[in-house]
Structures are given as C-alpha cells and as structure tokens.
C-alpha atoms as a PDB file:
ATOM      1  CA  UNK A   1      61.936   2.326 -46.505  1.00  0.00           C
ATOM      2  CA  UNK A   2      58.822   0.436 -45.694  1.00  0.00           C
ATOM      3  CA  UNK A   3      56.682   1.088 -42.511  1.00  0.00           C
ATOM      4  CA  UNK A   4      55.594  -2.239 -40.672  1.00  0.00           C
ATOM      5  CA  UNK A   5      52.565  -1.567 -38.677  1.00  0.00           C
ATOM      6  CA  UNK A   6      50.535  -4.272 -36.470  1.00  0.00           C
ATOM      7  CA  UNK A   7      46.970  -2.915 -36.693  1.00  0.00           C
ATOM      8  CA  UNK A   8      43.935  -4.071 -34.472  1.00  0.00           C
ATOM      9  CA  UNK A   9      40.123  -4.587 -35.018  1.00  0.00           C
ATOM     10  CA  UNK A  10      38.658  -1.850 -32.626  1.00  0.00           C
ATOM     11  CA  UNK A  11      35.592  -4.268 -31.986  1.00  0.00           C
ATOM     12  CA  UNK A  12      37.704  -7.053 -31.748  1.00  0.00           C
ATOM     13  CA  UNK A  13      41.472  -5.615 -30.187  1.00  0.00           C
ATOM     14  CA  UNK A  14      43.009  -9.508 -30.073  1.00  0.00           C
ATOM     15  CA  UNK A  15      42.183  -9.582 -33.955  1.00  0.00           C
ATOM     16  CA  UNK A  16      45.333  -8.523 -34.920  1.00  0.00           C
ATOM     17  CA  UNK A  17      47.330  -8.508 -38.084  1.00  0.00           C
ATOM     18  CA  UNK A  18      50.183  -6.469 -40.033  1.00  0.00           C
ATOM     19  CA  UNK A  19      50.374  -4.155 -42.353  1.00  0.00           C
ATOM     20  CA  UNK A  20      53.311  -2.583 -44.574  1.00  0.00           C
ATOM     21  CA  UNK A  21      53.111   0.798 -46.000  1.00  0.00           C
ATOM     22  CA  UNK A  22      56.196   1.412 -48.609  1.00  0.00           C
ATOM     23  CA  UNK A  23      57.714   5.026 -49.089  1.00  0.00           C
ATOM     24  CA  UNK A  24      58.114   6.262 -52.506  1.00  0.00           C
ATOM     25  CA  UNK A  25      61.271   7.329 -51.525  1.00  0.00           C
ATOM     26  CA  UNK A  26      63.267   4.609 -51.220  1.00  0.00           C
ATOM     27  CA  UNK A  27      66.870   7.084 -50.361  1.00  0.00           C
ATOM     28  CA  UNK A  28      65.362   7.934 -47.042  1.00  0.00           C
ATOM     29  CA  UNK A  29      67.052   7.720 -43.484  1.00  0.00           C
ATOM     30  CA  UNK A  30      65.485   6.506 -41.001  1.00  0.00           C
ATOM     31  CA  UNK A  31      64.978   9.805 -39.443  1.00  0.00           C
ATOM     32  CA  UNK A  32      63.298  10.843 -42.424  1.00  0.00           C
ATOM     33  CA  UNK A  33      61.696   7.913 -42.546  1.00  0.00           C
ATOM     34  CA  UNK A  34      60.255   8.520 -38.830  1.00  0.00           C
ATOM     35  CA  UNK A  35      59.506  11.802 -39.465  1.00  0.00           C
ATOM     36  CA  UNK A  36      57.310  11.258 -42.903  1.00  0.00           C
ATOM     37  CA  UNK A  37      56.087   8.247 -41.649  1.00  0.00           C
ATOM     38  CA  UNK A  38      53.275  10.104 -38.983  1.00  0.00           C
ATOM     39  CA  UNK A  39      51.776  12.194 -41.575  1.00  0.00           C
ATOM     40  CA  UNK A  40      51.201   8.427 -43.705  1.00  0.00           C
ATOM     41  CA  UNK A  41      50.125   6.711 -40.329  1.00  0.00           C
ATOM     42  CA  UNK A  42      47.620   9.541 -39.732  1.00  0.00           C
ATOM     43  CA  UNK A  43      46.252   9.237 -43.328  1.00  0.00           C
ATOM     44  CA  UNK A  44      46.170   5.393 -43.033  1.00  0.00           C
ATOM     45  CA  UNK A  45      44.124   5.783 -39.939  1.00  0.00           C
ATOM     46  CA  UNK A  46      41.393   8.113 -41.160  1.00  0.00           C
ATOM     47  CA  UNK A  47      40.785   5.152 -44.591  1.00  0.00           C
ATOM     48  CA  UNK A  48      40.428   2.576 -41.892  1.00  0.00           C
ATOM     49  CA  UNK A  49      38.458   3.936 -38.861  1.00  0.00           C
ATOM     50  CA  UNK A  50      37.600  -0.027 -38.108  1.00  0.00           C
ATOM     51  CA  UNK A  51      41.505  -0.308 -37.382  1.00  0.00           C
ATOM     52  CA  UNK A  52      43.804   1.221 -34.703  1.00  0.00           C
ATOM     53  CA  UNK A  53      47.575   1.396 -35.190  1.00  0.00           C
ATOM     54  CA  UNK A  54      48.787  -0.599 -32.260  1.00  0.00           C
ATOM     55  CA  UNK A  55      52.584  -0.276 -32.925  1.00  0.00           C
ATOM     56  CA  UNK A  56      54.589   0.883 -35.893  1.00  0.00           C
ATOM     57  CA  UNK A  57      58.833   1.320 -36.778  1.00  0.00           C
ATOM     58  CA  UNK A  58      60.694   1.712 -39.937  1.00  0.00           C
ATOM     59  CA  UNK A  59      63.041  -1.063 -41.912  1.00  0.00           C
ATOM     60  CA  UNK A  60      64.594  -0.782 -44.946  1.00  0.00           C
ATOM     61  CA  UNK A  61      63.204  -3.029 -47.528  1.00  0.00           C
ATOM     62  CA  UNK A  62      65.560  -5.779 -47.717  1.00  0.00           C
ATOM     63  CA  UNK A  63      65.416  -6.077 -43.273  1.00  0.00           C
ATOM     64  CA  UNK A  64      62.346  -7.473 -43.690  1.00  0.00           C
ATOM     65  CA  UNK A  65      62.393 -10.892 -41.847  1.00  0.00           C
ATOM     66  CA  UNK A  66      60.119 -11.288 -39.322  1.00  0.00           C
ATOM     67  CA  UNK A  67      56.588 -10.032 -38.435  1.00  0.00           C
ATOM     68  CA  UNK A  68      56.491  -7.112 -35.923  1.00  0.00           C
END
C-alpha cells in the first residue's frame, strides 16, 4: 500500500506538492492501511515541521495514476 499525501509550505500554503510514503507491508487492507497510516503521517510531520499534511488516502501500488 502506498500513502499519497499533498503537503503544503506553511509560509507559503499555495506551494503545494505530493508526497508518497510506501508501507513495508505490502499484504495490507486498506483498513489496515488507514489505521497504520496516522502513526506514519504523525512521524512524517514532526521530520518536516516546514510542511503541513493538507490531505492524505491510501492506494495500492499498482492504482497509482493520477496525482491527488
């Protein structure tokens, strides 16, 4: 499962881009998936205080078409 994330700049909030955060596990539902991913979204946030998690959902690794 991969988490897709579209992160902002907080000094600049229309600087926008995405981010993808992969699981190690790759046999995960998506329920486990959006239950594991919070813990990883809260650890992501505190190694980038400059960013702020705007949105976020999980996709299985080959759904991966278009940007969030």
């Amino acid at each position: 499962m991969l988490v897709l994330m579209t992160v902002c700049l907080l000094s600049n909030p229309q600087s926008c881009q995405e981010e993808r955060l992969n699981f190690s596990y790759e046999d995960a539902s998506y329920m486990g998936c959006l239950i594991h991913a919070q813990s990883t979204l809260a650890e992501w946030q505190q190694s980038h205080p400059a960013w702020r998690i705007n949105r976020w959902r999980c996709v299985a690794r080959g759904a991966v078409q278009n940007p969030i």
